[in-house]
Protein backbone atom coordinates (compact mmCIF):
# COMPACT_ATOMS: atom_id res chain seq x y z
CA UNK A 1 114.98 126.24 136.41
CA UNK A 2 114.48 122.93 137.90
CA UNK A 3 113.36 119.82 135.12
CA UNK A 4 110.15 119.73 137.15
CA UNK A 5 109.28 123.47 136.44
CA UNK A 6 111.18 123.40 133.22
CA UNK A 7 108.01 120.82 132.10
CA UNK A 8 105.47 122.56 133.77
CA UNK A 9 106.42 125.62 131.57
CA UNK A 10 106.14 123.66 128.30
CA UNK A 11 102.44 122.28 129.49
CA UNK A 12 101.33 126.12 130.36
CA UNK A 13 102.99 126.98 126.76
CA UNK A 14 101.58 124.53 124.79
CA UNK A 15 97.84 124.95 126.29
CA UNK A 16 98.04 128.53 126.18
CA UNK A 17 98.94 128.41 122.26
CA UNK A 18 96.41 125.80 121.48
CA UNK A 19 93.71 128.42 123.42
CA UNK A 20 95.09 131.59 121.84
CA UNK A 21 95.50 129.95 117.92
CA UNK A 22 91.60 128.75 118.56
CA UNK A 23 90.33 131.86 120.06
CA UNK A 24 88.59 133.87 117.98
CA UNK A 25 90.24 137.19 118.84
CA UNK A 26 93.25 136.26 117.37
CA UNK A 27 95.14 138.47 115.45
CA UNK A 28 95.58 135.26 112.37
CA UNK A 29 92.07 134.27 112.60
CA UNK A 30 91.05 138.53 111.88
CA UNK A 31 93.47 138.12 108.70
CA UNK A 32 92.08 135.40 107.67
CA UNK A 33 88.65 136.82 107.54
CA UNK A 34 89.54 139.88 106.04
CA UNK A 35 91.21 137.97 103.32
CA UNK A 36 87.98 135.93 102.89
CA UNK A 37 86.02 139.43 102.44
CA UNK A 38 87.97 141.12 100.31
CA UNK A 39 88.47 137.50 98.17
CA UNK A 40 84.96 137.49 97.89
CA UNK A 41 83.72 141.49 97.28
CA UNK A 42 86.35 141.58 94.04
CA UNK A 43 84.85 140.85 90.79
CA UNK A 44 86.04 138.37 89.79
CA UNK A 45 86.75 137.81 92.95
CA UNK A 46 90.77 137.84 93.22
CA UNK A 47 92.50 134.61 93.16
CA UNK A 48 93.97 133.97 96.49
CA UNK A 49 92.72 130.87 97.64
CA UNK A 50 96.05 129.62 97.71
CA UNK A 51 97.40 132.00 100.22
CA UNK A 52 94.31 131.88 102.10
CA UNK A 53 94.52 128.43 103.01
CA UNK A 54 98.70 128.47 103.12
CA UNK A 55 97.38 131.03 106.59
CA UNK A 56 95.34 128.37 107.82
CA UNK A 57 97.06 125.58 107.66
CA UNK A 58 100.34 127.52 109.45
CA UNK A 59 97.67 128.04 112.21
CA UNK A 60 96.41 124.37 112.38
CA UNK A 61 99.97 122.89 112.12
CA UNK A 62 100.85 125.46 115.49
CA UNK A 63 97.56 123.76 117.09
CA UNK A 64 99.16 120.13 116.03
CA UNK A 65 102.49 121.03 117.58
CA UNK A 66 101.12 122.19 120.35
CA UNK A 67 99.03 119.42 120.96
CA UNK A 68 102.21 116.84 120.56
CA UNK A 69 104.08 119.31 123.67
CA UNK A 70 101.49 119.07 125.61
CA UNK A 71 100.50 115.52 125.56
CA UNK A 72 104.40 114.58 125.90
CA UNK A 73 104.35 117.02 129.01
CA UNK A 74 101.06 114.94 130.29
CA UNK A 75 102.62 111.55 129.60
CA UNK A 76 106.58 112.64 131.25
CA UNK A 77 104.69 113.79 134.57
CA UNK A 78 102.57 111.14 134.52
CA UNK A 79 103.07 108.31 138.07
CA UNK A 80 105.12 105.33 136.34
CA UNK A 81 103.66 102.31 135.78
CA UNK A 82 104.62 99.06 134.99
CA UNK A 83 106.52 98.75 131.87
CA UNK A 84 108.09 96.55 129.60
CA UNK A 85 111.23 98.00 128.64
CA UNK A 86 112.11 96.15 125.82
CA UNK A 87 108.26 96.43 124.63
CA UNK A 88 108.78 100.25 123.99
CA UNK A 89 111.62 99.81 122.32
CA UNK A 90 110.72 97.09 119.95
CA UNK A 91 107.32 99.18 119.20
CA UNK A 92 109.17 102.64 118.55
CA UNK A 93 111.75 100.52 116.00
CA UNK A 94 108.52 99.08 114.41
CA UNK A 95 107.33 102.28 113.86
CA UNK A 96 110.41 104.73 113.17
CA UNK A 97 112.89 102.49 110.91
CA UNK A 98 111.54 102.15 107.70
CA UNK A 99 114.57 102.36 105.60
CA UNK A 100 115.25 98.47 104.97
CA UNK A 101 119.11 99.66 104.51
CA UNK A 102 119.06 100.14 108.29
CA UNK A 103 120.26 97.14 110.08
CA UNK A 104 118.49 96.54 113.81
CA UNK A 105 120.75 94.63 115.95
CA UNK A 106 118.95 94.33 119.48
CA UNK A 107 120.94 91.26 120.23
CA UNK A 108 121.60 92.82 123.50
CA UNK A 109 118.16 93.82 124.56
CA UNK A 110 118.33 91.77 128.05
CA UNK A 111 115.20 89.24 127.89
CA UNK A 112 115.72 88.84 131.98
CA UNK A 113 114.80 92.42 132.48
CA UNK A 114 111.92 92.38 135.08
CA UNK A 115 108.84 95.07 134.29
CA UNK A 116 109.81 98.42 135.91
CA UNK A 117 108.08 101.11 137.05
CA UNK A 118 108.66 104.14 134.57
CA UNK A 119 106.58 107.25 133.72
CA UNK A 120 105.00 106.56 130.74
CA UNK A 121 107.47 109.59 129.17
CA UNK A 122 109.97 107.08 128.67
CA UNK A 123 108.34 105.70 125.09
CA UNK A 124 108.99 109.08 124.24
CA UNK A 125 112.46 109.22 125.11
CA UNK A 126 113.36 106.32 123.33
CA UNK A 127 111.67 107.49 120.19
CA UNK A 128 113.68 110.34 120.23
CA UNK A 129 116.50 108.27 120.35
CA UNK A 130 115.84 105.97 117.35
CA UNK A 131 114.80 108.68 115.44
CA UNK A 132 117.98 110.60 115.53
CA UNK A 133 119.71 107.67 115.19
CA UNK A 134 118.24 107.12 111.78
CA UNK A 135 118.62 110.84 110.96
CA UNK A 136 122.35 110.34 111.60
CA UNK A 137 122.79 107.74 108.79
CA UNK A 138 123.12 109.21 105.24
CA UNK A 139 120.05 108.39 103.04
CA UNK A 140 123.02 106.72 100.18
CA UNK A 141 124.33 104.31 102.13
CA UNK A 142 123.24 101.06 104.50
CA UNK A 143 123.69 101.33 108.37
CA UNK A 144 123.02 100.12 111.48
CA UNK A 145 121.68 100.94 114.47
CA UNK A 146 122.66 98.62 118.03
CA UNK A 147 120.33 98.57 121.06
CA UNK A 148 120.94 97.44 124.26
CA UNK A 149 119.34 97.32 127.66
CA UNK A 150 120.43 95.46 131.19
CA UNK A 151 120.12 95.80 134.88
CA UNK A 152 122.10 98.05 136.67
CA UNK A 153 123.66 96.56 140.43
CA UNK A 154 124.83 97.62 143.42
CA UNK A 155 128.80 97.01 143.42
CA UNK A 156 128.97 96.27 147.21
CA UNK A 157 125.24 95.58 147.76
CA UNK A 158 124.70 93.43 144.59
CA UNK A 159 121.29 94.69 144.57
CA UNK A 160 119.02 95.43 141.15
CA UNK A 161 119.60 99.43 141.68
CA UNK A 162 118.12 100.77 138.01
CA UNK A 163 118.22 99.57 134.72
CA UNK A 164 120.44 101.36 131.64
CA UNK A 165 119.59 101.75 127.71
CA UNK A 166 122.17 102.41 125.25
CA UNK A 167 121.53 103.17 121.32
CA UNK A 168 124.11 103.53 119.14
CA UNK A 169 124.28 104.15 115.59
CA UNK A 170 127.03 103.97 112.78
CA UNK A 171 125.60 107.73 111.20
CA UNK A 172 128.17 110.96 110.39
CA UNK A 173 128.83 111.73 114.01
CA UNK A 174 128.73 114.92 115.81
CA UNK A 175 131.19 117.21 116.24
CA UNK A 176 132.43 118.78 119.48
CA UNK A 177 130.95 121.91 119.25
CA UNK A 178 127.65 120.33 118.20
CA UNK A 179 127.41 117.98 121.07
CA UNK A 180 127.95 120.98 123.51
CA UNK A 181 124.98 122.43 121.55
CA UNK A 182 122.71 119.56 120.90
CA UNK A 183 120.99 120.03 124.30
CA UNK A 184 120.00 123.24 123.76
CA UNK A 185 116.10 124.17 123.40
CA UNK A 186 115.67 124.85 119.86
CA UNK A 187 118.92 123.48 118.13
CA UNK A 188 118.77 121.08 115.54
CA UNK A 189 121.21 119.07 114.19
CA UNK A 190 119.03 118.07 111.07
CA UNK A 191 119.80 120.78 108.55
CA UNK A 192 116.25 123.18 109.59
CA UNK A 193 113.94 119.92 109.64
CA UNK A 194 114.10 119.02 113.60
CA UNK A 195 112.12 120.84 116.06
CA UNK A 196 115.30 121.79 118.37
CA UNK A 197 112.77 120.24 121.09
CA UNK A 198 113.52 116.44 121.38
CA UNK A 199 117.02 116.15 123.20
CA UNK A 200 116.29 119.35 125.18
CA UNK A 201 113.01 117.14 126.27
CA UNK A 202 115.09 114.00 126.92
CA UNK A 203 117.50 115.55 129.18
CA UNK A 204 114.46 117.27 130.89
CA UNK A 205 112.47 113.99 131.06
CA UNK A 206 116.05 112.36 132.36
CA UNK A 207 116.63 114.92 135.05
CA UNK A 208 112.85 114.58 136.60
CA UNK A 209 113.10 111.19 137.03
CA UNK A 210 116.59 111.51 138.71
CA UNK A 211 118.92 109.58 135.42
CA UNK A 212 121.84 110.18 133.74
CA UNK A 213 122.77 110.76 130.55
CA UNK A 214 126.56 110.40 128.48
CA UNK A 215 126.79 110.85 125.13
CA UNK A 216 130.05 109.77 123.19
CA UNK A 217 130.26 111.14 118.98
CA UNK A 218 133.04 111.04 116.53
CA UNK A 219 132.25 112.64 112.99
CA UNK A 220 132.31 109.91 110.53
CA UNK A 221 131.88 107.16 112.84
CA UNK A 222 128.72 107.57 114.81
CA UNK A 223 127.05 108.48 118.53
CA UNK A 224 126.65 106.60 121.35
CA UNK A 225 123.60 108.01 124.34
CA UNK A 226 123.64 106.14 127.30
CA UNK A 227 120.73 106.78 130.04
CA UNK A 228 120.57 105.06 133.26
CA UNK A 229 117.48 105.41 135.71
């Protein structure tokens, strides 16, 4: 499947579960009631409140997820506009890292960087980024976490051509056999908490906008992700 049908299947996805989780014919929503009933015909009327509200809030955390797919979808197939590279990435640090162990070096974020014209998808991609590069360092111990952007040029023509960002972080590394899974749609590399959604997104969002992608890991020492548009 192309990247530009690949997204068009998560936005048909993602609005058809928010529409099926509100609709009222719902298989969850029935169970819910019938609960509710018999909760309320018992006397004294049986105690599960608990579960009853453990159903509903399964069903309004689906509607949340759903809603984060499909407004990612919106904003990665969205016309680019103007952008401040290094903006985005100085926001998503300002709101991801909040460990004070983790060291930010964005020494290398190039201040001469022009605004480009990227799909608004891209703040996206580079929170996915940060984030799993502060997933990758252990909780015990200090880190850090290097950013860099520049200007990508023409060898023979010398001409600005695209522009590149790098993050690298100092975490536990992947191992081969991870990295040729960590693309996949629904893997997760953080021990059941991840989604299994964000680098199979990135490499989507990458692909649409016609980018590349390497990725260099060695357990114990950290990843590298390059992307170049």
């Amino acid at each position: 499947i192309s990247s530009i049908g690949k997204m068009a299947t998560v936005g048909d996805v993602a609005g058809n579960m928010i529409h099926l989780v509100r609709n009222e014919t719902l298989p969850l929503t029935f169970i819910l009631e019938q609960l509710e009933q018999k909760r309320d015909a018992a006397n004294p009327p049986l105690p599960i409140n608990d579960e009853i509200e453990g159903i509903r809030s399964v069903s309004a955390a689906i509607i949340d997820r759903a809603h984060q797919l499909k407004e990612r979808y919106d904003r990665a197939t969205r016309e680019p506009s103007k952008t401040n590279v290094n903006a985005v990435v100085r926001s998503v640090v300002a709101d991801i890292v909040t460990r004070p162990e983790i060291v930010i070096d964005d020494k290398e974020l190039d201040e001469s960087m022009p605004e480009l014209m990227i799909s608004p998808g891209f703040e996206d991609v580079v929170w996915n980024l940060i984030s799993n590069a502060q997933a990758a360092i252990p909780q015990e111990r200090e880190g850090r976490i290097k950013i860099a952007t520049k200007i990508t040029y023409g060898k023979y023509t010398k001409q600005m051509e695209g522009f590149q960002l790098e993050v690298t972080d100092d975490g536990v590394g992947m191992t081969a056999e991870m990295q040729e899974k960590i693309d996949k749609l629904g893997f997760s590399s953080k021990n059941g908490e991840g989604s299994g959604f964000g680098m199979w997104w990135m490499d989507t969002y990458v692909e649409r906008w016609h980018g590349k992608k390497t990725l260099q890991s060695e357990v114990g020492k950290g990843t590298t992700i390059t992307l170049w548009f």
